[in-house]
Protein backbone atom coordinates (compact mmCIF):
# COMPACT_ATOMS: atom_id res chain seq x y z
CA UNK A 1 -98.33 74.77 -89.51
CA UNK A 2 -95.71 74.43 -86.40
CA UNK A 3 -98.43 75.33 -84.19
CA UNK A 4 -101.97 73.49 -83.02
CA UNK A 5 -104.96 75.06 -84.41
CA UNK A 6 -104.96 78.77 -84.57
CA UNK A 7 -108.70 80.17 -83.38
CA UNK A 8 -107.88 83.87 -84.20
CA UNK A 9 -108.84 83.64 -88.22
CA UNK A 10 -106.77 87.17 -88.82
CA UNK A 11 -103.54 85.59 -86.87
CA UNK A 12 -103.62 82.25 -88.77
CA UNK A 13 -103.77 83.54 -92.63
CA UNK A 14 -101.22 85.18 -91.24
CA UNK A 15 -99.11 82.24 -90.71
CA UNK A 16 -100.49 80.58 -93.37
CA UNK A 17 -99.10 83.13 -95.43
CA UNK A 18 -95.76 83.73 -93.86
CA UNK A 19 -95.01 79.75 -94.46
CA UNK A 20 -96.28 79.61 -97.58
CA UNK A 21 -93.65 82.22 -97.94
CA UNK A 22 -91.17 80.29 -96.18
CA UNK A 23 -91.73 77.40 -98.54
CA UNK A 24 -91.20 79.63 -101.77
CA UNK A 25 -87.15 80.56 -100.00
CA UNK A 26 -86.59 76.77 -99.68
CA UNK A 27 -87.45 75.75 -103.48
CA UNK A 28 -84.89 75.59 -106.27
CA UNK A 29 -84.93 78.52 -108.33
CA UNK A 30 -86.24 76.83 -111.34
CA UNK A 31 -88.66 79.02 -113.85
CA UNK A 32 -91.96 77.15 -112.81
CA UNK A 33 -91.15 77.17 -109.07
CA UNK A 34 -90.48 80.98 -109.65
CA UNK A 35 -93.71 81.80 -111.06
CA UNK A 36 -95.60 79.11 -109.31
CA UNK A 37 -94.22 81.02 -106.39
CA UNK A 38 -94.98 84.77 -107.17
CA UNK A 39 -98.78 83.62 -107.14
CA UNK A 40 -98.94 81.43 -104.75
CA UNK A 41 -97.35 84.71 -102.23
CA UNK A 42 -99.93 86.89 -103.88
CA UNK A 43 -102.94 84.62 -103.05
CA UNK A 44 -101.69 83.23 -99.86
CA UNK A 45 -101.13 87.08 -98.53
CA UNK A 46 -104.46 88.05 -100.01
CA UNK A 47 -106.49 85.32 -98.26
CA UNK A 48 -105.88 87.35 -94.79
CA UNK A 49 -105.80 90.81 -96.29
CA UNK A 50 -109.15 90.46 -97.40
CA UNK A 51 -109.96 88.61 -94.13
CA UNK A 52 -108.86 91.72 -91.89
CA UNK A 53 -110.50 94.27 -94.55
CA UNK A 54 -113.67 92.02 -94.15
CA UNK A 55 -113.30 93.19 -90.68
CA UNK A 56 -113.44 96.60 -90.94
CA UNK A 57 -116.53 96.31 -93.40
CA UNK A 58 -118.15 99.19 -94.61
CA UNK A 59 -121.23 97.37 -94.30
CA UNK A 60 -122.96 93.90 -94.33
CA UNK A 61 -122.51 93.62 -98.59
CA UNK A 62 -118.72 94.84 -97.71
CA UNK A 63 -118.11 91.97 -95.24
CA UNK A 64 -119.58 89.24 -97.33
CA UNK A 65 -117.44 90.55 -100.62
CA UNK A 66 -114.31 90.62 -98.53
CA UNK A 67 -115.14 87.39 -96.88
CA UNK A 68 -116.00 85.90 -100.35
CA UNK A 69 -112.78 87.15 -101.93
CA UNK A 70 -110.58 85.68 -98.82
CA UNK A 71 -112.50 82.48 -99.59
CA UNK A 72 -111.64 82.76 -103.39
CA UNK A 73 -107.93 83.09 -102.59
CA UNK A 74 -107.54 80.49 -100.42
CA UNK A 75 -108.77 78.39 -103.26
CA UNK A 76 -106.50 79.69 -105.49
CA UNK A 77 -103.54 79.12 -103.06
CA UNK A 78 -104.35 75.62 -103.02
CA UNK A 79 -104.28 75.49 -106.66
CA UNK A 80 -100.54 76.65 -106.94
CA UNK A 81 -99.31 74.33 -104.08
CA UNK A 82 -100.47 71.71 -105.92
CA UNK A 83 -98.63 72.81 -108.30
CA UNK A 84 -95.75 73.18 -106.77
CA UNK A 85 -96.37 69.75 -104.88
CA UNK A 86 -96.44 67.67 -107.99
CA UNK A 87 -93.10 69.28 -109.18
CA UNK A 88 -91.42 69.47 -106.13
CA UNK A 89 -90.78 65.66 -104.73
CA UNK A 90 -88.37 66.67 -102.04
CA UNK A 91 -91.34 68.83 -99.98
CA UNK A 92 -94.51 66.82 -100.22
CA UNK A 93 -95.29 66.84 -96.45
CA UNK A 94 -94.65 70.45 -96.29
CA UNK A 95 -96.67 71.19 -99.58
CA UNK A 96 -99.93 68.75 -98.19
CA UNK A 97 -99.80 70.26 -94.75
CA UNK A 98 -100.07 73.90 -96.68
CA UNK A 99 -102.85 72.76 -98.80
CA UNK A 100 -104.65 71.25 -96.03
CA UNK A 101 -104.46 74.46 -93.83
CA UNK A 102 -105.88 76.39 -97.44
CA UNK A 103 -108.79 73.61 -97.58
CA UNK A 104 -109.41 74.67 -93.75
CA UNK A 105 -109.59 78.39 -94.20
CA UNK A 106 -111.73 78.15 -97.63
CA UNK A 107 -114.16 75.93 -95.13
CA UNK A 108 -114.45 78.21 -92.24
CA UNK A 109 -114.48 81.59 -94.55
CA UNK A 110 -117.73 79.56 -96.24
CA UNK A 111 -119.31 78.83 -92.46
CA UNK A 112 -118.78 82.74 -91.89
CA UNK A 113 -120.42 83.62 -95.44
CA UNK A 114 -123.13 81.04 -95.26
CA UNK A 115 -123.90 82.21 -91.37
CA UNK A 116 -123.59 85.80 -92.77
CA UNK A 117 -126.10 85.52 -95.83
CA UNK A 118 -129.27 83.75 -93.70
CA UNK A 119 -131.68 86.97 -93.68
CA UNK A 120 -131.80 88.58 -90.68
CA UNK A 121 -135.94 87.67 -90.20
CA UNK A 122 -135.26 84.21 -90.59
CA UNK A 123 -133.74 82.18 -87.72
CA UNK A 124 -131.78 78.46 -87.78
């Protein structure tokens, strides 16, 4: 990401999102890159959909789905950029930096689930 770190969680899987999208315009338009791509946009968007729908939970059950399903995506958004890294020599630094950023939103959507599921009776 351009930027240092990013503390608001809803603003940064925003930008992860918008440069994963900006990677996907910069690729050849090759069949794998093409369909690589069209998942990669659709989990990379979803990770802070979910994220901002977690906020505006229903409930505690609501937050921790949402949250979990943010978490999911971000996993699977790491699995298509490495993808895409291994077939794409010419944007390796680009493609690590995006995976690391997924690898750091999967970790901090787990810190909010794990904080999240400690029953309320029961203190750290």
């Amino acid at each position: 990401m351009k930027q240092n770190t990013v503390y608001n969680l809803e603003n940064r899987t925003y930008l992860f999102a918008r440069e994963c999208r900006f990677l996907i315009r910069e690729l050849s338009k090759i069949i794998n890159n093409i369909e690589d791509g069209k998942q990669l946009i659709r989990a990379s968007g979803s990770v802070g959909a979910n994220y901002i729908e977690a906020n505006e939970k229903l409930g505690d059950k609501d937050f921790l789905m949402r949250t979990k399903i943010a978490r999911k995506e971000s996993k699977e958004a790491e699995y298509w950029l490495r993808l895409l890294k291994d077939l794409n020599s010419d944007y390796q630094a680009k493609v690590k930096e995006l995976i690391k950023e997924a690898v750091e939103l999967r970790r901090i959507l787990s810190a909010i689930i794990n904080k999240r599921s400690i029953p309320k009776n029961q203190s750290l």
